[in-house]
Structures are given as C-alpha cells and as structure tokens.
C-alpha atoms as a PDB file:
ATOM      1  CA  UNK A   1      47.519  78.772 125.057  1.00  0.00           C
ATOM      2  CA  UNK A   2      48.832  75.145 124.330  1.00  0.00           C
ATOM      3  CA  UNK A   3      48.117  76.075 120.203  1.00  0.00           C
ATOM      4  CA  UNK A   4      50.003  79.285 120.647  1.00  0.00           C
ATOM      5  CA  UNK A   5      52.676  77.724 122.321  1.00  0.00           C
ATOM      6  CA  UNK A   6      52.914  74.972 119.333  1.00  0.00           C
ATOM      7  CA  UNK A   7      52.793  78.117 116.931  1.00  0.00           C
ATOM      8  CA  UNK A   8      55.482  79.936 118.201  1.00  0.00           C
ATOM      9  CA  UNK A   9      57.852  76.531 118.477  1.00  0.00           C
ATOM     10  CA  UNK A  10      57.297  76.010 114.926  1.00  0.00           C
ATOM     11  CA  UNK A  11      57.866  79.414 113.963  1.00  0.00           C
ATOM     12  CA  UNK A  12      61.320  79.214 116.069  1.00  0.00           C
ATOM     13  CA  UNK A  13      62.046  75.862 113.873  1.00  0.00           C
ATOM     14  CA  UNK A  14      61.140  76.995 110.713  1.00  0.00           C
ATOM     15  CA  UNK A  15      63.657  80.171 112.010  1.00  0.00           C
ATOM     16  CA  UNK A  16      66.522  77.964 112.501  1.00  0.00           C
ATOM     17  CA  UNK A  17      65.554  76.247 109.394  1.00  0.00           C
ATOM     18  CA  UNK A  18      66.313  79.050 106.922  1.00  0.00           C
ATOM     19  CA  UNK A  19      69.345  80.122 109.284  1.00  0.00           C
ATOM     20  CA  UNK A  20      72.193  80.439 106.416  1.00  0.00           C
ATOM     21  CA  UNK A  21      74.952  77.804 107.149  1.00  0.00           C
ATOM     22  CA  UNK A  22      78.802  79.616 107.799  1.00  0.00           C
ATOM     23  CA  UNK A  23      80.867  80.309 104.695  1.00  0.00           C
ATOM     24  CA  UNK A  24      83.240  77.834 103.721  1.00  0.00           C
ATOM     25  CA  UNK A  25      86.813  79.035 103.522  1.00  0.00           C
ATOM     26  CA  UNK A  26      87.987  79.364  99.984  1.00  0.00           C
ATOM     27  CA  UNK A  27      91.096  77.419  99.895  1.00  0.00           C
ATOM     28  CA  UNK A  28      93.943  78.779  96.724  1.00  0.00           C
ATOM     29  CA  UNK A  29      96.414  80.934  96.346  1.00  0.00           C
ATOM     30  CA  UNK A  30      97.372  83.718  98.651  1.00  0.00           C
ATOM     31  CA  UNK A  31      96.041  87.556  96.608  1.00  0.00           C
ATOM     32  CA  UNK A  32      98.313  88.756  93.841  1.00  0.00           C
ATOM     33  CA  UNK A  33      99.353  92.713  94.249  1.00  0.00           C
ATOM     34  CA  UNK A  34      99.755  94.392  90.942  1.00  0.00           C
ATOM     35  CA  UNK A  35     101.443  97.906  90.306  1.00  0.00           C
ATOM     36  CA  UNK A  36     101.076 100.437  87.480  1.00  0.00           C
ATOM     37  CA  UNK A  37     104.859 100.823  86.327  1.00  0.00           C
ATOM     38  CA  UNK A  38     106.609 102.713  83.867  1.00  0.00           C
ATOM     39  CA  UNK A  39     109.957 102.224  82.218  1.00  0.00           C
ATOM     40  CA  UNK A  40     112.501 102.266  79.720  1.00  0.00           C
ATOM     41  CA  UNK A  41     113.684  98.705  78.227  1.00  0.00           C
ATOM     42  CA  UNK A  42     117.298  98.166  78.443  1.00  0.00           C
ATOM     43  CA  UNK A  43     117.307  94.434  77.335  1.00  0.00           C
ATOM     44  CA  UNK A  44     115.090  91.600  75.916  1.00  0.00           C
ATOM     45  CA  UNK A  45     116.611  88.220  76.064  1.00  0.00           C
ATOM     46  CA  UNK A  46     116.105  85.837  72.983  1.00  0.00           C
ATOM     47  CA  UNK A  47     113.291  84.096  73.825  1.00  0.00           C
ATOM     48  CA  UNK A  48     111.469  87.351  74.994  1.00  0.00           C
ATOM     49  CA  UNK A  49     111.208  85.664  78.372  1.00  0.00           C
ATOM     50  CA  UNK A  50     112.900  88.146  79.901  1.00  0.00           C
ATOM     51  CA  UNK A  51     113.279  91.705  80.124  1.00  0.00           C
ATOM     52  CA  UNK A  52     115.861  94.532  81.811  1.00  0.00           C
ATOM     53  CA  UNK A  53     113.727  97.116  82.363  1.00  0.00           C
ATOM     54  CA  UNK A  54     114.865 100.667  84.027  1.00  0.00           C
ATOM     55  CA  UNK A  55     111.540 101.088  85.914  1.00  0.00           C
ATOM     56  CA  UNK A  56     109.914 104.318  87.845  1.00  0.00           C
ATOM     57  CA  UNK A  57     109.759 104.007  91.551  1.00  0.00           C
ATOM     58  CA  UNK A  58     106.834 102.194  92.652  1.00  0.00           C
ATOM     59  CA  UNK A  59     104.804 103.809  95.791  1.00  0.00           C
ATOM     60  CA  UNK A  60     104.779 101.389  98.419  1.00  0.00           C
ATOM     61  CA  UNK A  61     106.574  98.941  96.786  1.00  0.00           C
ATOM     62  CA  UNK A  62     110.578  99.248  94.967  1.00  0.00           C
ATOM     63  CA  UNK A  63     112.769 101.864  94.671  1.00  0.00           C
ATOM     64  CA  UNK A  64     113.433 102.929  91.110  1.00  0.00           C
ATOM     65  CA  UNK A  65     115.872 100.654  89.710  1.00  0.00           C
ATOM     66  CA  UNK A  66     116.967  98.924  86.833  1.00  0.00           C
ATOM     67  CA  UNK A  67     116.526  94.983  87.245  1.00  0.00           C
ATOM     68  CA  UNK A  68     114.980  92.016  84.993  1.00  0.00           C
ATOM     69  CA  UNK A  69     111.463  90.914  85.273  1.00  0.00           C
ATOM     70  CA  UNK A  70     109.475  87.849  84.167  1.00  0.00           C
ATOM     71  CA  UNK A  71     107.221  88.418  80.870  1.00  0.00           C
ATOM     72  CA  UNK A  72     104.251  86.859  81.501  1.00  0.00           C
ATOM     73  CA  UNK A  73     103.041  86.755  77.041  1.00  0.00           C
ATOM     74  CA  UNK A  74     105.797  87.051  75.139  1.00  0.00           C
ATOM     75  CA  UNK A  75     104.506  87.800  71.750  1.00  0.00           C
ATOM     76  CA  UNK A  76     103.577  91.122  74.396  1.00  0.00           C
ATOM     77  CA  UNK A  77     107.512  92.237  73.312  1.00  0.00           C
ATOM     78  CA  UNK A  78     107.486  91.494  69.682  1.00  0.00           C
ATOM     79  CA  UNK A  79     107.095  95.103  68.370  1.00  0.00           C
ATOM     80  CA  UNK A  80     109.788  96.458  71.505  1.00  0.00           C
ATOM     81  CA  UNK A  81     113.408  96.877  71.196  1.00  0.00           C
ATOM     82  CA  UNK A  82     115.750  98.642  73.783  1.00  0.00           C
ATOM     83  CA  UNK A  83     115.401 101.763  74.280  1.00  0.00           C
ATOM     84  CA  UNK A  84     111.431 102.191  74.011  1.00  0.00           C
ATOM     85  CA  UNK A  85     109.413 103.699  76.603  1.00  0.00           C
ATOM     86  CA  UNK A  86     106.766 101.487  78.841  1.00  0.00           C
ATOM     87  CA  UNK A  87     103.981 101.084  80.491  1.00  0.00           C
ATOM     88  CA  UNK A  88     103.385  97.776  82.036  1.00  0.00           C
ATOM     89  CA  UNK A  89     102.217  95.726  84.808  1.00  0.00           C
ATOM     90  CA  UNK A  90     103.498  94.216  87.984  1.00  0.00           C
ATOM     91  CA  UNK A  91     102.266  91.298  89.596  1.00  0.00           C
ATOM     92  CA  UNK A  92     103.618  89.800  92.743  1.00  0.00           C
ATOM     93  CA  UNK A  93     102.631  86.700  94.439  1.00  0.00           C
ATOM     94  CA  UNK A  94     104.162  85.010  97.288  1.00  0.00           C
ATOM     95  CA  UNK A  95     106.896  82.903  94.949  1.00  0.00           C
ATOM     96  CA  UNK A  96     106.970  84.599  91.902  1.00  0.00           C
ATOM     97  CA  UNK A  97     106.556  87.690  89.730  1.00  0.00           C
ATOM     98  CA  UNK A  98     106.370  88.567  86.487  1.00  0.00           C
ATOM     99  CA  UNK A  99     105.066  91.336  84.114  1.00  0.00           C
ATOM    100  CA  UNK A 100     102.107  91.896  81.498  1.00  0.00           C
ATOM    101  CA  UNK A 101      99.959  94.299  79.719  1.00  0.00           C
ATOM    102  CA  UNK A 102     103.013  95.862  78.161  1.00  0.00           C
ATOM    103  CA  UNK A 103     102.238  99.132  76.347  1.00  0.00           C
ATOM    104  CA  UNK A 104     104.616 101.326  73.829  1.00  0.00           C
ATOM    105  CA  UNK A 105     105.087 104.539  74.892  1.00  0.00           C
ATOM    106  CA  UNK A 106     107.467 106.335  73.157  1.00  0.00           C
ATOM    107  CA  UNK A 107     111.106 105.653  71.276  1.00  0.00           C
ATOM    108  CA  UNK A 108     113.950 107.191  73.467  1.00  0.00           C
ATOM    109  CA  UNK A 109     116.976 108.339  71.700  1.00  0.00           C
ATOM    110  CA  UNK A 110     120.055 107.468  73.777  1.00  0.00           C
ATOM    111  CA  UNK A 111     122.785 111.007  73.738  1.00  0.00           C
ATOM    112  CA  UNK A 112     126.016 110.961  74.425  1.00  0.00           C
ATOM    113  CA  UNK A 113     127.013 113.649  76.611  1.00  0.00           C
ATOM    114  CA  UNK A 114     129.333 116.599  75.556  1.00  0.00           C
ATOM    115  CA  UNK A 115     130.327 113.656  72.376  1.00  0.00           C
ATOM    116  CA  UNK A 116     132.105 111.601  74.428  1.00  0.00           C
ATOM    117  CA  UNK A 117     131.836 107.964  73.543  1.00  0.00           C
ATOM    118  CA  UNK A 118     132.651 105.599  76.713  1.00  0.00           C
ATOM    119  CA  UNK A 119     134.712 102.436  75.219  1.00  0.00           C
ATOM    120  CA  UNK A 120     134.036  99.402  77.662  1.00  0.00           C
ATOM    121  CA  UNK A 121     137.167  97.517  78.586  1.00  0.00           C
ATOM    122  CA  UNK A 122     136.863  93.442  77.982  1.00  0.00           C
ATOM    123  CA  UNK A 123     135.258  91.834  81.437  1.00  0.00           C
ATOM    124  CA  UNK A 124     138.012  90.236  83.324  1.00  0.00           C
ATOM    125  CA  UNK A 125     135.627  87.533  84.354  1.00  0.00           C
ATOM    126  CA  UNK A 126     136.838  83.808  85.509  1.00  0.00           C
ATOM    127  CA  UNK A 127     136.333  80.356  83.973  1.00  0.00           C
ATOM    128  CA  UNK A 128     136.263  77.506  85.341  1.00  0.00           C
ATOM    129  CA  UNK A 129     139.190  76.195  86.567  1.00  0.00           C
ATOM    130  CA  UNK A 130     140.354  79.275  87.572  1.00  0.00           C
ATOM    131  CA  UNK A 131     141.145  80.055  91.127  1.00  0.00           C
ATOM    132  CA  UNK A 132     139.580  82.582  92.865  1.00  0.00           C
ATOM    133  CA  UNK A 133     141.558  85.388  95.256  1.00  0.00           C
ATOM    134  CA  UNK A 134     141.395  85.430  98.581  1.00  0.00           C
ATOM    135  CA  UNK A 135     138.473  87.983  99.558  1.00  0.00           C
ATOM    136  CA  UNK A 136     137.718  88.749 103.145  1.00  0.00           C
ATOM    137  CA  UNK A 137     133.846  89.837 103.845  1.00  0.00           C
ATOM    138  CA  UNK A 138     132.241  90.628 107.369  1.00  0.00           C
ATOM    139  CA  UNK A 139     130.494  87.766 109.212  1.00  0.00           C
ATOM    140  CA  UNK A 140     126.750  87.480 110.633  1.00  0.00           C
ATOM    141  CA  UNK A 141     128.746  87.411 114.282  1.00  0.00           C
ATOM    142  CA  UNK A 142     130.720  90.535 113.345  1.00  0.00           C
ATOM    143  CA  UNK A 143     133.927  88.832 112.202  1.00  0.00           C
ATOM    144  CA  UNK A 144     136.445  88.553 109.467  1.00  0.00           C
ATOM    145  CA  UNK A 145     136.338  85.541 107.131  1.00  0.00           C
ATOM    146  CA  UNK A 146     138.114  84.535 104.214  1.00  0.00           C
ATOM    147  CA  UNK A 147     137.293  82.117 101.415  1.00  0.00           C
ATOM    148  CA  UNK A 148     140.831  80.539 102.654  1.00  0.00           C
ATOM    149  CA  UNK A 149     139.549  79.531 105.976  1.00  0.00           C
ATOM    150  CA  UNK A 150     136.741  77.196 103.583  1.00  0.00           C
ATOM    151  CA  UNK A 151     140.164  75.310 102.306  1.00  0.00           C
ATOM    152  CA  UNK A 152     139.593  71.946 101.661  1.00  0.00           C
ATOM    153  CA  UNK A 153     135.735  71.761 101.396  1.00  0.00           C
ATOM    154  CA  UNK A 154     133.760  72.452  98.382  1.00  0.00           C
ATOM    155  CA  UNK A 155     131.835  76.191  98.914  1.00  0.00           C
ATOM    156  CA  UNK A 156     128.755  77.257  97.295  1.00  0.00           C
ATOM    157  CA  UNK A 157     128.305  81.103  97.395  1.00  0.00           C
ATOM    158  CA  UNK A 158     125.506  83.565  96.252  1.00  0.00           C
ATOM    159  CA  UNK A 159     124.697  87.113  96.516  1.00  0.00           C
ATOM    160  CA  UNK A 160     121.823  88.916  97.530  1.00  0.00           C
ATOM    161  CA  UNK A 161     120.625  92.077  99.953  1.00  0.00           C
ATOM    162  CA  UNK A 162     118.134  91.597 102.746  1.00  0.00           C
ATOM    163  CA  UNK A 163     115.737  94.584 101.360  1.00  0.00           C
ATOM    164  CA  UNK A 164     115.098  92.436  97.865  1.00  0.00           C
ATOM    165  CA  UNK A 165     111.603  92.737  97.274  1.00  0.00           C
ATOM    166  CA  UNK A 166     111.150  89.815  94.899  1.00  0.00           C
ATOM    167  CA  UNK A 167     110.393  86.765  95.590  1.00  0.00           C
ATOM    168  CA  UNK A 168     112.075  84.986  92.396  1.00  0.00           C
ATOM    169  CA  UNK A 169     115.375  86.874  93.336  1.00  0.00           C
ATOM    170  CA  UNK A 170     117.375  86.721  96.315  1.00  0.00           C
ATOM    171  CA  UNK A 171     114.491  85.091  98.767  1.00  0.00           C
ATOM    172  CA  UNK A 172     114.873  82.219  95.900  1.00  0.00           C
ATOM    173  CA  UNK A 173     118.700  81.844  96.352  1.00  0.00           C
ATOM    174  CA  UNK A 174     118.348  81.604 100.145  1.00  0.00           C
ATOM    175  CA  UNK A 175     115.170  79.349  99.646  1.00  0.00           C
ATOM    176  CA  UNK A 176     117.305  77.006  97.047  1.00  0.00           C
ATOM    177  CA  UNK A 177     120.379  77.028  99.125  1.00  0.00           C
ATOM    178  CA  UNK A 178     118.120  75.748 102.248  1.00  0.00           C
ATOM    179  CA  UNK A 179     116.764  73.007  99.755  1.00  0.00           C
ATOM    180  CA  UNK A 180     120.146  71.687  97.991  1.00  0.00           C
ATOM    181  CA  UNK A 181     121.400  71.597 101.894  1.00  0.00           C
ATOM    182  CA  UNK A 182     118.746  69.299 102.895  1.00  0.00           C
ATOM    183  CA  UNK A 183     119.421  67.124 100.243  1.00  0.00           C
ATOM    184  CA  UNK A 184     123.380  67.209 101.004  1.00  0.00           C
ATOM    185  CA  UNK A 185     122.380  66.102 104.540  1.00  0.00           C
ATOM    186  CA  UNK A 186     120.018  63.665 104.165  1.00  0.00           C
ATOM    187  CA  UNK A 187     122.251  61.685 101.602  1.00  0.00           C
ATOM    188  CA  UNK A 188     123.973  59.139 103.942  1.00  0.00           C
ATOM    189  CA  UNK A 189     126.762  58.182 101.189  1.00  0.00           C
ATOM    190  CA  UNK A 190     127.766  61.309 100.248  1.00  0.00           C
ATOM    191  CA  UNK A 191     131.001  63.045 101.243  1.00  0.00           C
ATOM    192  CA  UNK A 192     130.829  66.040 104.424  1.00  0.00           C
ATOM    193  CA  UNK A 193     133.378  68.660 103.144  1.00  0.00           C
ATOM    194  CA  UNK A 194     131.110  71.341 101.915  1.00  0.00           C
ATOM    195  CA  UNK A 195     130.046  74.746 103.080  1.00  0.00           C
ATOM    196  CA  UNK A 196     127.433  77.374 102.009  1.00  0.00           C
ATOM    197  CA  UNK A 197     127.833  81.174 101.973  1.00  0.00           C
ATOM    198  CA  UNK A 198     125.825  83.571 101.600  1.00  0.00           C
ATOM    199  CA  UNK A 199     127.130  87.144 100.470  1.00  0.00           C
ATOM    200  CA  UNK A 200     125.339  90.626 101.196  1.00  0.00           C
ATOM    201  CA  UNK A 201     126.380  93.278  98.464  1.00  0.00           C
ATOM    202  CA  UNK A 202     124.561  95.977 100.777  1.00  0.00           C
ATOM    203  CA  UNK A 203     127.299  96.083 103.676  1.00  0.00           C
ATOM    204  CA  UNK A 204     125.651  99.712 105.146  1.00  0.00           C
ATOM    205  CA  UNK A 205     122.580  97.880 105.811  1.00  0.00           C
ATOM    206  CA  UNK A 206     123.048  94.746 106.233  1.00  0.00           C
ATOM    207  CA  UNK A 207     124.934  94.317 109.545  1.00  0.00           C
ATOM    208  CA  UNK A 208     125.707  91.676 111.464  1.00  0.00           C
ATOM    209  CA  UNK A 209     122.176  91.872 113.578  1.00  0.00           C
ATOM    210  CA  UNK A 210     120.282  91.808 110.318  1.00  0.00           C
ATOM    211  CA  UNK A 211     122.397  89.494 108.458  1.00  0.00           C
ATOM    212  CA  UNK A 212     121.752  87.306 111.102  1.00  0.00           C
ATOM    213  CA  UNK A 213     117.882  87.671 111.534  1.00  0.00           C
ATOM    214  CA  UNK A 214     117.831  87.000 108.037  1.00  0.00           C
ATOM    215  CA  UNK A 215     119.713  83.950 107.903  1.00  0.00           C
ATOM    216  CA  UNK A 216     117.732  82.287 111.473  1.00  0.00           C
ATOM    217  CA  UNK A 217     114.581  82.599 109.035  1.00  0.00           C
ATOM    218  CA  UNK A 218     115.886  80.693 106.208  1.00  0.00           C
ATOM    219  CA  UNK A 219     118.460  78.646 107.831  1.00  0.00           C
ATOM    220  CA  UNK A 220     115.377  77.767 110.362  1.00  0.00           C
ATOM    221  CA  UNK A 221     117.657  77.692 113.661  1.00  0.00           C
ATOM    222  CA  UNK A 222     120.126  75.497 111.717  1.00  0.00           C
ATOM    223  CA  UNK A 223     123.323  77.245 111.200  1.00  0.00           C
ATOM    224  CA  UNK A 224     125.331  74.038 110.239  1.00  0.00           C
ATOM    225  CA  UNK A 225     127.560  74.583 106.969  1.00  0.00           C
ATOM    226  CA  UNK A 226     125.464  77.815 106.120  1.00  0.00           C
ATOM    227  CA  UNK A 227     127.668  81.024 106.684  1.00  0.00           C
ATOM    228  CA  UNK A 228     125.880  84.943 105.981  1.00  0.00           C
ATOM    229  CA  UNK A 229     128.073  87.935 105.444  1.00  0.00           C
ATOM    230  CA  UNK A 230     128.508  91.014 103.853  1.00  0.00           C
ATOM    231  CA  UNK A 231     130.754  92.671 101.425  1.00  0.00           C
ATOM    232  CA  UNK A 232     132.587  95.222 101.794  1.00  0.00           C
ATOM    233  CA  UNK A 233     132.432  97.759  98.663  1.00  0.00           C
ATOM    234  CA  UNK A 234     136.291  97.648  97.487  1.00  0.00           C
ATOM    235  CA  UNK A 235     135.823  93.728  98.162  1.00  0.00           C
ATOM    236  CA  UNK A 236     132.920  93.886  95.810  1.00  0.00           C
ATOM    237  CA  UNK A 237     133.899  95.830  93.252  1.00  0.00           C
ATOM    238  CA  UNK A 238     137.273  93.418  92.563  1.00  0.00           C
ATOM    239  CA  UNK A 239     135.344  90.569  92.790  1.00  0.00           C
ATOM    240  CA  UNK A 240     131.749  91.465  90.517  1.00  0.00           C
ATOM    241  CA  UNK A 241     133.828  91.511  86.749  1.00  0.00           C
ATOM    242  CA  UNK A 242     134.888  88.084  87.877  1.00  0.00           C
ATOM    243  CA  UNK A 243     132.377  86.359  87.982  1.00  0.00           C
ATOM    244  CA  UNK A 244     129.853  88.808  86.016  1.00  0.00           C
ATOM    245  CA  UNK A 245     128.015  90.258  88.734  1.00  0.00           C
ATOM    246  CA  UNK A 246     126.004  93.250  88.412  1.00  0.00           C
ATOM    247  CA  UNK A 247     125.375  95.497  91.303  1.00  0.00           C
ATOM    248  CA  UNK A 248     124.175  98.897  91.194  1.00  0.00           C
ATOM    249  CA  UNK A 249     122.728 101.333  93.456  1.00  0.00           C
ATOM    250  CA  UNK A 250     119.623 103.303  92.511  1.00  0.00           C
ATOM    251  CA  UNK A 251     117.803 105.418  95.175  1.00  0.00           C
ATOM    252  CA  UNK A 252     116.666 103.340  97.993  1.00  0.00           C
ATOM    253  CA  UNK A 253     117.349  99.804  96.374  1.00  0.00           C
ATOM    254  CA  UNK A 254     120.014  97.976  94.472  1.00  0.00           C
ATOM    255  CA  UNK A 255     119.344  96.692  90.846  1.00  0.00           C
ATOM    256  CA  UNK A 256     121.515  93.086  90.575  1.00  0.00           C
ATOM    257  CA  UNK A 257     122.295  90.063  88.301  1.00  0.00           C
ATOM    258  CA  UNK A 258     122.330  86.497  89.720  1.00  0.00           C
ATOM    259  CA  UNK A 259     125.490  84.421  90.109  1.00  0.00           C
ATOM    260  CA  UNK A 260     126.053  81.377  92.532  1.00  0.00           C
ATOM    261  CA  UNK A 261     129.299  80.030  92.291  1.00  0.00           C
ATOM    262  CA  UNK A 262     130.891  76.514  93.256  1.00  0.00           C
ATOM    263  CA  UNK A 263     134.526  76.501  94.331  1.00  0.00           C
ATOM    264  CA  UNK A 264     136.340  72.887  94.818  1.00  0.00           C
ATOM    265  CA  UNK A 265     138.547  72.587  98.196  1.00  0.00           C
ATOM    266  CA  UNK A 266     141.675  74.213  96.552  1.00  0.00           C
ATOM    267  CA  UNK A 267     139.675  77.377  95.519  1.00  0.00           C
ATOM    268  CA  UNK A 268     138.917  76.911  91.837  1.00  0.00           C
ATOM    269  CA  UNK A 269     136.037  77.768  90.305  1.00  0.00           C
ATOM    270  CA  UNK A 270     133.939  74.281  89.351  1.00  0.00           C
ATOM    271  CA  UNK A 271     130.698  75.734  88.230  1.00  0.00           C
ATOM    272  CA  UNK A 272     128.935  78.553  88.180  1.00  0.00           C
ATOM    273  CA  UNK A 273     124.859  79.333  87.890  1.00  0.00           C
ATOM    274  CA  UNK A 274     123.833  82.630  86.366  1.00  0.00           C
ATOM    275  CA  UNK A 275     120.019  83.385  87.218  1.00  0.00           C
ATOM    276  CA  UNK A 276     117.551  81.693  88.800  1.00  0.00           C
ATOM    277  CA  UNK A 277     116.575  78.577  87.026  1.00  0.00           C
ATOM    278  CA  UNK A 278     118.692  75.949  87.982  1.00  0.00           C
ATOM    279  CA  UNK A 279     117.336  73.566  90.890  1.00  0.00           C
ATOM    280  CA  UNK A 280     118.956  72.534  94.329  1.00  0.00           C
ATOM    281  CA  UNK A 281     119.168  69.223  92.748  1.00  0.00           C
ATOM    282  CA  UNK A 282     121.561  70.592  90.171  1.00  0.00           C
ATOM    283  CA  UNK A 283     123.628  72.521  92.848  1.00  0.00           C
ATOM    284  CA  UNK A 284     123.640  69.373  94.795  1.00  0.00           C
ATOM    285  CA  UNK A 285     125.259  67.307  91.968  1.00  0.00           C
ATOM    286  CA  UNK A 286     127.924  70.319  91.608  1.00  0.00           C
ATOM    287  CA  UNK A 287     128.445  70.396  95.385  1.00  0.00           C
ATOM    288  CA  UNK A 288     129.327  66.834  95.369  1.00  0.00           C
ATOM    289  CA  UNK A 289     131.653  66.595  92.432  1.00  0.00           C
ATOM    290  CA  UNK A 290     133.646  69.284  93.939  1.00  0.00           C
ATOM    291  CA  UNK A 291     133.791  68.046  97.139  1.00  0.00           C
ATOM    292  CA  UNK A 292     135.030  64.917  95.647  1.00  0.00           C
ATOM    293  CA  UNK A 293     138.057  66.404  94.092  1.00  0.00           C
ATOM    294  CA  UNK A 294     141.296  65.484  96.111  1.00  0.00           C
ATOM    295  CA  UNK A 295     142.714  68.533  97.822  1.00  0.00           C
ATOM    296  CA  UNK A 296     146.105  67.661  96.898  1.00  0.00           C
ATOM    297  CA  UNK A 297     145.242  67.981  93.006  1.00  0.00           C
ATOM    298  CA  UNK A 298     147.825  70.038  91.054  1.00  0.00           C
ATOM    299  CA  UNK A 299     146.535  73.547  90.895  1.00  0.00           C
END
C-alpha cells in the first residue's frame, strides 16, 4: 500500500509538472479595423500624401461623405488623377488612420447638367491682420457668446462635430488643444490673457448636453480657459469663406476641412493652422505672441 501510495504521489507531481504555465499578455498596440471602401478621387495633394476622396458609406462605420484620408504608399497614387473610380482600404487605429491597397476602377467623366457651367466667385477669405466680425454661437451651458466678450485675451478657436469618426480629425484638435493648454499653464513666466474655443459646425446635434459631455472628456473636469459651442448655420455659413472652411453635409455625417485660428486681444487674425500637422508647441508659441500684443495697438 505504502508503494502505491508513493506511485500515485509521483504521478500527481509529474501531473503538475507538465501543467502548462498561464499565457503571458501580449503587450502592443490596440487591433486595427479595416473597411472595404469605394470612391471617387476628388483631390491628390502634391506630395501624394493626401487624398479627397468622395467615399461609399461604410456599414458600421461613416456615413458616405467626401473628406481627406491619409495614404499610407504613395507611389499607390501615381497612375490616379481626379476623377477616377476606387477601391481602397481603410484602416483605423486608436490615433490615426490612413488608406492603402488602392485599386483603379474606372475613369468618371464629370457632366455638366442641362450645359450650365457654374463660375465660382473669388473666396472672400481673411489674412492676417484682418479683424474678424463679431459672431455669436450657442454655449455648452445653453447661452449666447460672442467673440467680443474674449476682448482683450488672445483666443484660439477650432471646429469640429462630436459624431467625427476619425481619430486624426476633430478628436486630434480637442486632444492638441488639451496639450498646448497644459503647456500655457504650466509655464510660470508666461502671460494669462488667453482663451480656447471650441466650435461645433453640427448645431442640430450637438446641444448643449452633448457639447458638454464632450468637452468634460477632453477638458478632463477642467473647464478653465476652454469654452465648447456650437454654430448656428447662418453664423457658419458667413464665417467658413473666411477663413477657408469646408463644411458639408452628406447623409448621416459631415465631410470638413481643418482650420484653427489665433485671434490677438483686439480681434485680428494672428495665425492661422490649416490641417492637422502642426503641434501644441507651435500653437503655444502663437498663443503667446498674441497675447503679448498690447490691447491698445492701433487697429
């Protein structure tokens, strides 16, 4: 009985022995989703970078709209032009985006309807040193502001909709304005008149209850010098040629262009950043050399 007993013990070690040890958690980046698109080109910046595509709608995902997108190779749009028909790639991660595995489809011939030919009129857009009018917009507490009542601090301002899907679009603006006002703040020498503003161009959905959700999770509790609101459409559609801004509405969604603007304490336009690739560090610097302009400059 004693040998069986040793037997079985053994047995029961050599058991625990060959017991396979728990899986160590693979540590990287969070999964990539990727979506089958299709689309017309409407753009393709010089460096081939960059692309405005007018995309199908993708299930689950975006709305059909027409927006630009991140090329992944660009020797991928070498052979494309405007106007050619699609097939491409998505992919989405948590802080960026961009699109590969482009395929020609097909040339599209552009027709103008019934022969009329639509003549654009020259953009009416600002330059620095201009002032900027006096819009009014709709706060995240359900009041009226103007871009007076900011008089005599520098403002920083940006546009964006709660419902943007990408991460490199108007997530990054809120993300960058969070980042250039921690380094405003932590900067012990440098001058307090400044304010941030963030400006909804989807004023149907984005009310005041949203608008402010949205800001609490960027602004993380800390409201100081960081205003949300939304425009309303006859605000927005004076103020867009100013400064650029392209906002259309497609389906569900809302294709856009990126502008953040930098007004000194009188109201005139100091700088302004079109896309996404300049740094809070570079907003920073603008911040502060408007904010140190005197307020009783000659306009």
């Amino acid at each position: 009985m004693m040998r069986l007993n040793l037997f079985c013990a053994v047995l029961l070690t050599l058991a625990a022995g060959c017991k396979p040890e728990p899986a160590t958690p693979v540590v990287g980046n969070p999964p990539e989703k990727v979506y089958a698109v299709r689309g017309v080109i409407r753009e393709i910046s010089p460096d081939r970078h960059t692309a405005t595509i007018q995309h199908e709608k993708i299930p689950g995902f975006m709305a059909a709209m027409t927006m630009d997108f991140t090329v992944k190779a660009t020797n991928e749009l070498k052979t494309l032009a405007p106007n050619d028909e699609i097939s491409f790639k998505l992919v989405v991660r948590e802080e960026d985006s961009w699109i590969e595995d482009i395929r020609f489809i097909s040339h599209r011939i552009e027709e103008v309807t019934d022969g009329v030919v639509i003549i654009h009129q020259p953009k009416a857009e600002l330059k620095p040193g201009d002032r900027l009018p006096d819009y009014e917009f709709t706060d995240e507490t359900g009041g009226k502001i103007r871009l007076s009542d900011f008089h005599g601090r520098a403002l920083a301002f940006t546009f964006f909709f709660t419902r943007c899907p990408l991460p490199e679009f108007c997530p990054r603006m809120s993300k960058d304005f969070a980042d250039t006002r921690q380094l405003l703040t932590a900067d012990a020498s440098a001058p307090t008149n400044w304010q941030f503003l963030s400006i909804s161009f989807d004023p149907e959905v984005d009310q005041p209850a949203v608008l402010s959700s949205y800001a609490n999770y960027f602004r993380e509790g800390n409201a100081d010098r960081w205003l949300f609101a939304a425009a309303s459409t006859n605000t927005l559609a004076d103020l867009a040629p100013k400064l650029d801004l392209m906002v259309k509405h497609e389906g569900e969604s809302i294709s856009h262009n990126l502008r953040t603007v930098v007004l000194d304490p009188e109201g005139r336009i100091t700088h302004q950043f079109d896309g996404n690739q300049w740094s809070a560090k570079e907003l920073a610097a603008a911040m502060l050399e408007a904010a140190r302009q005197s307020t009783n400059s000659t306009p």
